[in-house]
PDB file of N, CA and C in Angstrom:
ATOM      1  N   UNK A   1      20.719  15.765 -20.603  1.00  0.00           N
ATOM      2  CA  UNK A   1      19.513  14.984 -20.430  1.00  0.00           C
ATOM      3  C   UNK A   1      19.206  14.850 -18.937  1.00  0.00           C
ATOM      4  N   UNK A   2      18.022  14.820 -18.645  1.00  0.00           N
ATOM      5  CA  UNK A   2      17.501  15.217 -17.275  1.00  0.00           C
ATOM      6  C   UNK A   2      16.994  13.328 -17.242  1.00  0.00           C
ATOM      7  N   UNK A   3      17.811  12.845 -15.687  1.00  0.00           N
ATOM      8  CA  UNK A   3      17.756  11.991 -15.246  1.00  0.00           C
ATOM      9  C   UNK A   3      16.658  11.297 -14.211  1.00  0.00           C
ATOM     10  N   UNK A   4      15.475  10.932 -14.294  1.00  0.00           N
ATOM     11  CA  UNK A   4      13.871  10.462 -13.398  1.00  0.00           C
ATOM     12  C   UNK A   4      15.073  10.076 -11.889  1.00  0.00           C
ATOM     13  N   UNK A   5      14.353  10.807 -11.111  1.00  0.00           N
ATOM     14  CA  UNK A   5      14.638   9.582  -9.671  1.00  0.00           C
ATOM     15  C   UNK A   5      13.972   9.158  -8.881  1.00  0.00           C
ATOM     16  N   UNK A   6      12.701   9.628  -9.611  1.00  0.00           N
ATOM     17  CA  UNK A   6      11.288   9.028  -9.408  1.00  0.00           C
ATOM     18  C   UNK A   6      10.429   8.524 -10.364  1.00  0.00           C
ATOM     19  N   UNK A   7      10.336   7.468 -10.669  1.00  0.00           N
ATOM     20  CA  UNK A   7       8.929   6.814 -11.771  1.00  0.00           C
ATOM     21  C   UNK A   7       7.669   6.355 -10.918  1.00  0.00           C
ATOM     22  N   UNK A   8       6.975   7.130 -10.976  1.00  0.00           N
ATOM     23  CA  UNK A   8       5.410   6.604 -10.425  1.00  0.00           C
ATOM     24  C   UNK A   8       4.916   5.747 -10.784  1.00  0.00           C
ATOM     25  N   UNK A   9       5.094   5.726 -12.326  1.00  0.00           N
ATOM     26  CA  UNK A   9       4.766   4.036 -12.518  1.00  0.00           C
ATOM     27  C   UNK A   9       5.257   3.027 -12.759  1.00  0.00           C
ATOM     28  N   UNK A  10       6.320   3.208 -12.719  1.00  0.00           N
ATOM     29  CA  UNK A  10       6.948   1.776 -12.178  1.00  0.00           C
ATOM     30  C   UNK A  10       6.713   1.631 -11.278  1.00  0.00           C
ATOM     31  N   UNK A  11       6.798   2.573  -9.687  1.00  0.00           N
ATOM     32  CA  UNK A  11       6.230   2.132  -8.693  1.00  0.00           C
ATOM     33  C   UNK A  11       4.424   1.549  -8.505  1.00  0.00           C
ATOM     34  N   UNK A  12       4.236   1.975  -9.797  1.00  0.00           N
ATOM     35  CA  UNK A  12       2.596   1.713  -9.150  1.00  0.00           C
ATOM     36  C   UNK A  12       2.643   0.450  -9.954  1.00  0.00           C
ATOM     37  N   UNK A  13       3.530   0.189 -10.994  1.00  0.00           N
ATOM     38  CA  UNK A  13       3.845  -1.282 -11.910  1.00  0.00           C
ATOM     39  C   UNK A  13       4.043  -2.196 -10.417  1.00  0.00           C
ATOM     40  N   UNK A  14       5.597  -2.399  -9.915  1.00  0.00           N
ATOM     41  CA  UNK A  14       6.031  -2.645  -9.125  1.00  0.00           C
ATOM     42  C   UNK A  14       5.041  -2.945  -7.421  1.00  0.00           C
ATOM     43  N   UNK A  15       4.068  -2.070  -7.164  1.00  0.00           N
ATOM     44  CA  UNK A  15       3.146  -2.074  -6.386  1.00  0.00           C
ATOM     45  C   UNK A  15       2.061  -3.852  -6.791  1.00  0.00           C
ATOM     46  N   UNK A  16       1.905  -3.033  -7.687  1.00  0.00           N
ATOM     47  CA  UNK A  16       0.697  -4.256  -8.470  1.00  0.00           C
ATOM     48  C   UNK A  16       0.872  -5.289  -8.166  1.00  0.00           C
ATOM     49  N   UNK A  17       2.375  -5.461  -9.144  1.00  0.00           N
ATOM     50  CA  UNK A  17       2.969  -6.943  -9.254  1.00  0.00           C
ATOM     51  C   UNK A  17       2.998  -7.616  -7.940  1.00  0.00           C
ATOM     52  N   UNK A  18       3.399  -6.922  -7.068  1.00  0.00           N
ATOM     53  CA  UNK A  18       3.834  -7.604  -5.579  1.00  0.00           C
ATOM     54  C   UNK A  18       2.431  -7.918  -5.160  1.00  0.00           C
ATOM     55  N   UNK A  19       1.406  -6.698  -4.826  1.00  0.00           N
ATOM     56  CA  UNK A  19       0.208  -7.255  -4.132  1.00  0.00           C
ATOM     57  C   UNK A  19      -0.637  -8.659  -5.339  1.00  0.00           C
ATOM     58  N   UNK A  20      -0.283  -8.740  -6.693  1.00  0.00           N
ATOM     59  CA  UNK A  20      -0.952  -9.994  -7.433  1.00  0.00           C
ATOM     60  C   UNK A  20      -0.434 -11.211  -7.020  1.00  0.00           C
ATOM     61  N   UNK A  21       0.940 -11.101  -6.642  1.00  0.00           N
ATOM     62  CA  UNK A  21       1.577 -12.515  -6.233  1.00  0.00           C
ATOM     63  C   UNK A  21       1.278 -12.737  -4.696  1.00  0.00           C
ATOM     64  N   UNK A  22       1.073 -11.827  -4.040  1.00  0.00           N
ATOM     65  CA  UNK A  22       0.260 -12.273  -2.974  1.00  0.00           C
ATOM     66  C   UNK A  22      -0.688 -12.916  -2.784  1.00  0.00           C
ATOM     67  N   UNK A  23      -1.851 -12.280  -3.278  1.00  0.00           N
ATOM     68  CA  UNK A  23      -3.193 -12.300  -3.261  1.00  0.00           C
ATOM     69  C   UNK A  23      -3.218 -13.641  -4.661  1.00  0.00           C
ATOM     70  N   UNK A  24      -2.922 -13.808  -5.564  1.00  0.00           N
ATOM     71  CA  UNK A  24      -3.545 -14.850  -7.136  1.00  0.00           C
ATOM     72  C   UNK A  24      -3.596 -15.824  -6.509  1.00  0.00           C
ATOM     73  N   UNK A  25      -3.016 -16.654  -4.974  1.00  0.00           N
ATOM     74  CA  UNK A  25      -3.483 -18.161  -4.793  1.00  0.00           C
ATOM     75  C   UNK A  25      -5.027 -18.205  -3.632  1.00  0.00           C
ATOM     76  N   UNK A  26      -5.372 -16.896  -3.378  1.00  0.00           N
ATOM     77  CA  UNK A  26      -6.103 -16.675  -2.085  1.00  0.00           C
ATOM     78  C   UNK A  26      -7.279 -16.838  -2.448  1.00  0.00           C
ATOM     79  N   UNK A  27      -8.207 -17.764  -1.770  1.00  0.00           N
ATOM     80  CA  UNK A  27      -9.760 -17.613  -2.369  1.00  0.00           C
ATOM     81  C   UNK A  27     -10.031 -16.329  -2.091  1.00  0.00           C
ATOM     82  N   UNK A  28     -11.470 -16.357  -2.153  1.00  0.00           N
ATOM     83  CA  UNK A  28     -12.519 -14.805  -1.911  1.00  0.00           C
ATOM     84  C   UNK A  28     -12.536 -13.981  -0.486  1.00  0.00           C
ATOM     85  N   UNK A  29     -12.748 -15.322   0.584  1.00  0.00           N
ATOM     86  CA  UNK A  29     -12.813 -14.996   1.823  1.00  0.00           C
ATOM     87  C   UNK A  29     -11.308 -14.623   2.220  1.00  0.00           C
ATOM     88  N   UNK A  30     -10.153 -14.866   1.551  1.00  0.00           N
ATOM     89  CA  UNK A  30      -8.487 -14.746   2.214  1.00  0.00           C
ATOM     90  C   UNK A  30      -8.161 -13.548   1.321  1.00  0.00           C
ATOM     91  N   UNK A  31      -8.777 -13.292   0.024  1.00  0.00           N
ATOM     92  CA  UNK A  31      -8.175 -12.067  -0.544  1.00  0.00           C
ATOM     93  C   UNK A  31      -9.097 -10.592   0.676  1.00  0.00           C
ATOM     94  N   UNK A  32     -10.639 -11.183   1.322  1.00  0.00           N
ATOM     95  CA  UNK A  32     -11.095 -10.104   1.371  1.00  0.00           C
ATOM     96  C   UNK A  32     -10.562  -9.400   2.473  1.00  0.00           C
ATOM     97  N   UNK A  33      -9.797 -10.481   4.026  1.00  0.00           N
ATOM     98  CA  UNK A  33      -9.071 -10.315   4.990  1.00  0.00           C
ATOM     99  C   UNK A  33      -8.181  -9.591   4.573  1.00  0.00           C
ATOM    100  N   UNK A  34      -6.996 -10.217   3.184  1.00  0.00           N
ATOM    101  CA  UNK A  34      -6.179  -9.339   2.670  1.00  0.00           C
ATOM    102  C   UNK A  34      -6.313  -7.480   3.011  1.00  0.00           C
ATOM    103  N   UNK A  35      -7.424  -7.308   2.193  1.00  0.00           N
ATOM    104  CA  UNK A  35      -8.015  -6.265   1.871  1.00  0.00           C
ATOM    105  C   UNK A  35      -8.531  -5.211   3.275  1.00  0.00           C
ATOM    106  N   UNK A  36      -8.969  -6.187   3.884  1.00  0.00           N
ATOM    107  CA  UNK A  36      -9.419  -5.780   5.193  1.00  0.00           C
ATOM    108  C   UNK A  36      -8.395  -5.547   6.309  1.00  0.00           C
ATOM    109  N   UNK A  37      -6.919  -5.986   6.667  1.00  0.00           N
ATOM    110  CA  UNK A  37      -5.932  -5.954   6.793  1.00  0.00           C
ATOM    111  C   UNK A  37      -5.027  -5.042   6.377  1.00  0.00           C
ATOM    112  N   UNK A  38      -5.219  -4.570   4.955  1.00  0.00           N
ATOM    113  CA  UNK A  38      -4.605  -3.337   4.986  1.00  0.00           C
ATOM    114  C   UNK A  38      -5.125  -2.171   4.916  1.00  0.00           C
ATOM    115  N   UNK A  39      -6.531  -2.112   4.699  1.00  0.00           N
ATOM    116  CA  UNK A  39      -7.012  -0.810   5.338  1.00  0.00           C
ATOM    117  C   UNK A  39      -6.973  -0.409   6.408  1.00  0.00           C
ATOM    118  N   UNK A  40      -6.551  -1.795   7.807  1.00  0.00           N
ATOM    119  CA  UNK A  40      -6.616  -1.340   8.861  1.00  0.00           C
ATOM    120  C   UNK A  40      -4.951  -0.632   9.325  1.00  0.00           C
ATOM    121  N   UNK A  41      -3.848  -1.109   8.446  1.00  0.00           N
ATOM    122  CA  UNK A  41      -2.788  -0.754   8.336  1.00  0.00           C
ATOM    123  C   UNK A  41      -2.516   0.769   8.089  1.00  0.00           C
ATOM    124  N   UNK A  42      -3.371   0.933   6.328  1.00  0.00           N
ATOM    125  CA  UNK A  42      -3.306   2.271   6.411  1.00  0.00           C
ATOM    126  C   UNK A  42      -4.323   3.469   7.406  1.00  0.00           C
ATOM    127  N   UNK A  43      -5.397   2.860   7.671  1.00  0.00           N
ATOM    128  CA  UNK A  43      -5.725   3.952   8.559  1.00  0.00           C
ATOM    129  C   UNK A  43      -4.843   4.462  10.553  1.00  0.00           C
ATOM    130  N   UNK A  44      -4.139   3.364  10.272  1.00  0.00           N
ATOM    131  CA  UNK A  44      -3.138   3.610  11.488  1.00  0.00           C
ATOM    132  C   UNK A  44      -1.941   4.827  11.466  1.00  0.00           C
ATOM    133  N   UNK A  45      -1.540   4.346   9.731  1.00  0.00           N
ATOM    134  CA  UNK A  45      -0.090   4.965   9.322  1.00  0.00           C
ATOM    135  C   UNK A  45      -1.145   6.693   9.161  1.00  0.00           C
ATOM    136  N   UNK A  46      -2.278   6.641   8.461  1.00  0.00           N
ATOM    137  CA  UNK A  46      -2.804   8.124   8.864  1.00  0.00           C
ATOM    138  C   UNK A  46      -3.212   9.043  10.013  1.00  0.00           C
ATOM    139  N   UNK A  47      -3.614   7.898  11.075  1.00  0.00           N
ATOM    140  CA  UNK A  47      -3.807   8.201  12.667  1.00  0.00           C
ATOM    141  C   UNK A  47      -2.371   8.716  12.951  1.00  0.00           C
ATOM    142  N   UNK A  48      -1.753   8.368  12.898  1.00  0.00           N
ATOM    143  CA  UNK A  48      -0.020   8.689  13.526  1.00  0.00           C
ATOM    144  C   UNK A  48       0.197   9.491  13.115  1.00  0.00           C
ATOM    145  N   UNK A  49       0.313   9.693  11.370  1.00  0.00           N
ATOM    146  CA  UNK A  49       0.660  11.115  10.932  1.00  0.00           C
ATOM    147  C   UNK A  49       0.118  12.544  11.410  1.00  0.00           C
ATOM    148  N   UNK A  50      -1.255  12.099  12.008  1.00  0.00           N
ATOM    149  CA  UNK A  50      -2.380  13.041  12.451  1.00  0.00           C
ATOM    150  C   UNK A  50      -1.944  13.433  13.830  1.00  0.00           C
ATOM    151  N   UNK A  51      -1.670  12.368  14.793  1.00  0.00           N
ATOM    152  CA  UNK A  51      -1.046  12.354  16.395  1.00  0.00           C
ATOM    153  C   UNK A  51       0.442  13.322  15.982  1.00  0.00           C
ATOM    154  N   UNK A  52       1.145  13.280  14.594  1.00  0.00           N
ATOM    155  CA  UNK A  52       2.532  13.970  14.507  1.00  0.00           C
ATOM    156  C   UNK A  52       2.147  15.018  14.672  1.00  0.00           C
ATOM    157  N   UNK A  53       1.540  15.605  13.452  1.00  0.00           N
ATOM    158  CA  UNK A  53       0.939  17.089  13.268  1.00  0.00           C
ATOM    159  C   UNK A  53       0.663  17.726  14.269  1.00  0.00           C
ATOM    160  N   UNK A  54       0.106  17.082  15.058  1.00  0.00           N
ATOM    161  CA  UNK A  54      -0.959  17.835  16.217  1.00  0.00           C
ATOM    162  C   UNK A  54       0.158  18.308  17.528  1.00  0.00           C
ATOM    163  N   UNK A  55       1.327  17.566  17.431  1.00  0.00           N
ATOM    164  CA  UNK A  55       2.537  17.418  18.352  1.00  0.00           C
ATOM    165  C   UNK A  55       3.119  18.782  17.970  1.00  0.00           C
ATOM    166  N   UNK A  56       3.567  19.281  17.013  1.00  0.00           N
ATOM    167  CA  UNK A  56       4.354  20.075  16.351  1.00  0.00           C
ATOM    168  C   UNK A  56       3.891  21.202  16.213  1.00  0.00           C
TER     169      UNK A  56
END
């Protein structure tokens, strides 16, 4: 029997769960910072990957 050592969805289960318990006490204006906060996160972690590439 062939053993997962990756589940995508549990991670994307696991994903969920964490960002709902964050965000379920936040009004409108604190979930939208939320939101706004990590797009600015991920477009950094893609800038860098982009600054790697370009290195190599």
């Amino acid at each position: 029997m062939k053993v997962k050592q990756f589940d995508c969805i549990e991670m994307k289960r696991l994903s969920s769960q964490k960002i709902y318990e964050e965000i379920k006490n936040m009004d409108i204006e604190e979930e939208l910072r939320y939101w706004q906060e990590a797009l600015k996160e991920l477009v950094a972690l893609k800038n860098e990957e982009i600054r790697k590439k370009q290195r190599n």
